[in-house]
Protein backbone atom coordinates (compact mmCIF):
# COMPACT_ATOMS: atom_id res chain seq x y z
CA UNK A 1 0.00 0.00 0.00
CA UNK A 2 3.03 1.95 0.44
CA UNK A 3 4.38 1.70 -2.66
CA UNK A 4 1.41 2.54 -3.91
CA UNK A 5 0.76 5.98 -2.56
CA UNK A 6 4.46 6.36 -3.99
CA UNK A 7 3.36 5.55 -7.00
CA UNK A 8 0.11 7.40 -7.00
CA UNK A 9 2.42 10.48 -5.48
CA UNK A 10 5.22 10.43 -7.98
CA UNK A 11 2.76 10.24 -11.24
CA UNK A 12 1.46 13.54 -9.77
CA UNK A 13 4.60 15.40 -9.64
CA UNK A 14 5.60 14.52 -13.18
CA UNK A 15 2.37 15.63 -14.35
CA UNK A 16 2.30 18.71 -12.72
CA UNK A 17 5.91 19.44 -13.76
CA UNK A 18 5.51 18.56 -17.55
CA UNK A 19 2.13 21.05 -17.35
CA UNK A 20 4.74 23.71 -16.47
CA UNK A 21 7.01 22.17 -19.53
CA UNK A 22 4.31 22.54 -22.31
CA UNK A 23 4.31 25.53 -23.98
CA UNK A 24 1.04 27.36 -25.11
CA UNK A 25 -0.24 28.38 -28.26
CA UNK A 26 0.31 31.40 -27.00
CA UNK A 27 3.56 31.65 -25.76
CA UNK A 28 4.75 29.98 -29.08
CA UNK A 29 3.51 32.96 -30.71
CA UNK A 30 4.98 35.39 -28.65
CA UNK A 31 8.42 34.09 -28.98
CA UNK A 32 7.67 34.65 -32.43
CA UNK A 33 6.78 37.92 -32.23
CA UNK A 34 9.70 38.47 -30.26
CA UNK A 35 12.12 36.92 -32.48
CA UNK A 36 10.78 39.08 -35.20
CA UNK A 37 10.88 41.98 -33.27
CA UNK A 38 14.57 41.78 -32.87
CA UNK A 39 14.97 41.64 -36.48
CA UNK A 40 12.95 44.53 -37.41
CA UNK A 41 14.93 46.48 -34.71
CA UNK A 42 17.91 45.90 -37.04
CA UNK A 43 15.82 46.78 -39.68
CA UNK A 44 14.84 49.86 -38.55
CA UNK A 45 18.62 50.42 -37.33
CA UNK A 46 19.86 50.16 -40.44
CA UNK A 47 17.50 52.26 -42.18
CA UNK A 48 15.79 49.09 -44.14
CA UNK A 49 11.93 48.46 -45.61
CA UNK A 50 10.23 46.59 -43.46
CA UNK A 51 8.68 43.35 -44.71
CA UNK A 52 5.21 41.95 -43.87
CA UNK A 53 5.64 40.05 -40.74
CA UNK A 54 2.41 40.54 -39.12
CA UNK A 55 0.17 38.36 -40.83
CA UNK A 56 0.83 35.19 -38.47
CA UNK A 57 -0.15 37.35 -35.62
CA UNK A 58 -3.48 37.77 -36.33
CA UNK A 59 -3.84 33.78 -33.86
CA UNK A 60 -3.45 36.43 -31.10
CA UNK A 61 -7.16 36.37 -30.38
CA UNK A 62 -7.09 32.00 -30.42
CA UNK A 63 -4.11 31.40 -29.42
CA UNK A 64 -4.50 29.41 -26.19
CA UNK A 65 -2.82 30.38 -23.23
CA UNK A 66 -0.55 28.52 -20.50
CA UNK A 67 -3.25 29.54 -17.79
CA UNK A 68 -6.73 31.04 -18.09
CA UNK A 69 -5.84 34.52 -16.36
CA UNK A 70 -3.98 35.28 -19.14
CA UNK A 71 -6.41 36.44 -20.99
CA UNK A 72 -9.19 38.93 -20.19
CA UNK A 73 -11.43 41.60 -21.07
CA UNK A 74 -8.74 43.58 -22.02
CA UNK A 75 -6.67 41.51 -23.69
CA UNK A 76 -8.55 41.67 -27.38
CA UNK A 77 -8.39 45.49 -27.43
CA UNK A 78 -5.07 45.73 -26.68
CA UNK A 79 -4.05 42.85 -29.38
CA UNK A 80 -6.23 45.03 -31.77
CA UNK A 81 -3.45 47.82 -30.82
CA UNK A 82 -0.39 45.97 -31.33
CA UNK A 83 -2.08 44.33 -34.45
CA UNK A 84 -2.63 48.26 -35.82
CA UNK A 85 0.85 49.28 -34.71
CA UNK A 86 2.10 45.90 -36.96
CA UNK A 87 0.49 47.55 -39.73
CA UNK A 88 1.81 51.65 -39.14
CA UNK A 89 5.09 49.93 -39.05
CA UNK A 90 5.20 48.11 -42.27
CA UNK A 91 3.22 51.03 -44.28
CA UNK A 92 5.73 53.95 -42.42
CA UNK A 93 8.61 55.80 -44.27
CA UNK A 94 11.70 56.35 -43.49
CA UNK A 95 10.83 59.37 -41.17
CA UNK A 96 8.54 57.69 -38.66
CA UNK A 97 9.63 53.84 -39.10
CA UNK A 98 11.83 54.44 -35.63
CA UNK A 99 8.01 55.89 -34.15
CA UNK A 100 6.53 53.39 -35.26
CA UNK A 101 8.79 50.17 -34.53
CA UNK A 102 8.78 52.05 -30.45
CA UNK A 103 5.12 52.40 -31.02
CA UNK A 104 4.49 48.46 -31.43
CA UNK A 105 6.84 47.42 -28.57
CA UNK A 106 5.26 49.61 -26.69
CA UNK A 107 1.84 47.93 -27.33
CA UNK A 108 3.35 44.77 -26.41
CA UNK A 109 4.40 46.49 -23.22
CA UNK A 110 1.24 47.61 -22.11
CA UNK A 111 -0.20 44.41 -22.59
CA UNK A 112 2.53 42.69 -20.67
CA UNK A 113 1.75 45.06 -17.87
CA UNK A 114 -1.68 43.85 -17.50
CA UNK A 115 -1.48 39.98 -18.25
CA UNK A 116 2.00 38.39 -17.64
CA UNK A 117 4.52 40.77 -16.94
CA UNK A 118 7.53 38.85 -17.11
CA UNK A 119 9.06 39.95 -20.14
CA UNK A 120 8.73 43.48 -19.44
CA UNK A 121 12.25 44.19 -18.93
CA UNK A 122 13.28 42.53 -22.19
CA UNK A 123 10.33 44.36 -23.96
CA UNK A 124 11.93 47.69 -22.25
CA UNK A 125 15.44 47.39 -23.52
CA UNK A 126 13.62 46.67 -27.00
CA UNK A 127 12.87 50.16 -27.53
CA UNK A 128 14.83 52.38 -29.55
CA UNK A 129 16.59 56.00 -27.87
C-alpha cells in the first residue's frame, strides 16, 4: 500500500511538472513575435523596408494560453493595438519607421503590464533611444 501511494504520489509530480514544460499556443507565438521583433529592430537600425511580418499574428485572439488569467477583457483590445501598430510599421517611411517600430513594442508592453509581466524588462530594452 506503500508503494502505492508512492506511485500514485510520484505520477502527480511529473504531471504537474511537464504542465509547467508545455508551452502554449500562446507563448509559441509570442516568442515569435519576439524573435521578429529583434529583427525589425535591425531593420529599422539600419535604415531598411520593413517586410510583412504581421500576418501570423493575427492567432493572437485563439491562441491558447498557458493559464486562463492570461487572458481577459482587455486583452482583445489591446491585441487590436499591437495588431494596428504591426500595420503603421510596415506602411511607415523612413521618417517615422523608428516611431513606429517604439510604437508596437510599446503595445506589447502595455499588454505585458496587464497579463504576464515577465518579459517586461526585455520588452523595455527593445525600444529604440
Amino acid at each position: 500500500m506503500k508503494g502505492f501511494i508512492t506511485a500514485i504520489m510520484l505520477s502527480g509530480i511529473v504531471v504537474l511538472c511537464n504542465s509547467f514544460l508545455i508551452e502554449s499556443d500562446l507563448s509559441k507565438l509570442m516568442r515569435t513575435m519576439t524573435s521578429d521583433a529583434k529583427k525589425l529592430r535591425e531593420k529599422v537600425q539600419k535604415g531598411d523596408k520593413i517586410p510583412m511580418f504581421y500576418k501570423k499574428y493575427k492567432r493572437i485572439y485563439t491562441a491558447s494560453p498557458s493559464s486562463d488569467n492570461k487572458k481577459g477583457d482587455e486583452f482583445d483590445a489591446l491585441a487590436r493595438a499591437f495588431l494596428t501598430n504591426c500595420e503603421r510599421l510596415h506602411s511607415s517611411d523612413d521618417e517615422n519607421r523608428k516611431l513606429a517600430y517604439n510604437a508596437m513594442v510599446t503595445s506589447c508592453i502595455r499588454c505585458h503590464e496587464k497579463y504576464c509581466p515577465g518579459p517586461l524588462s526585455m520588452l523595455k530594452r527593445m525600444i529604440l533611444p
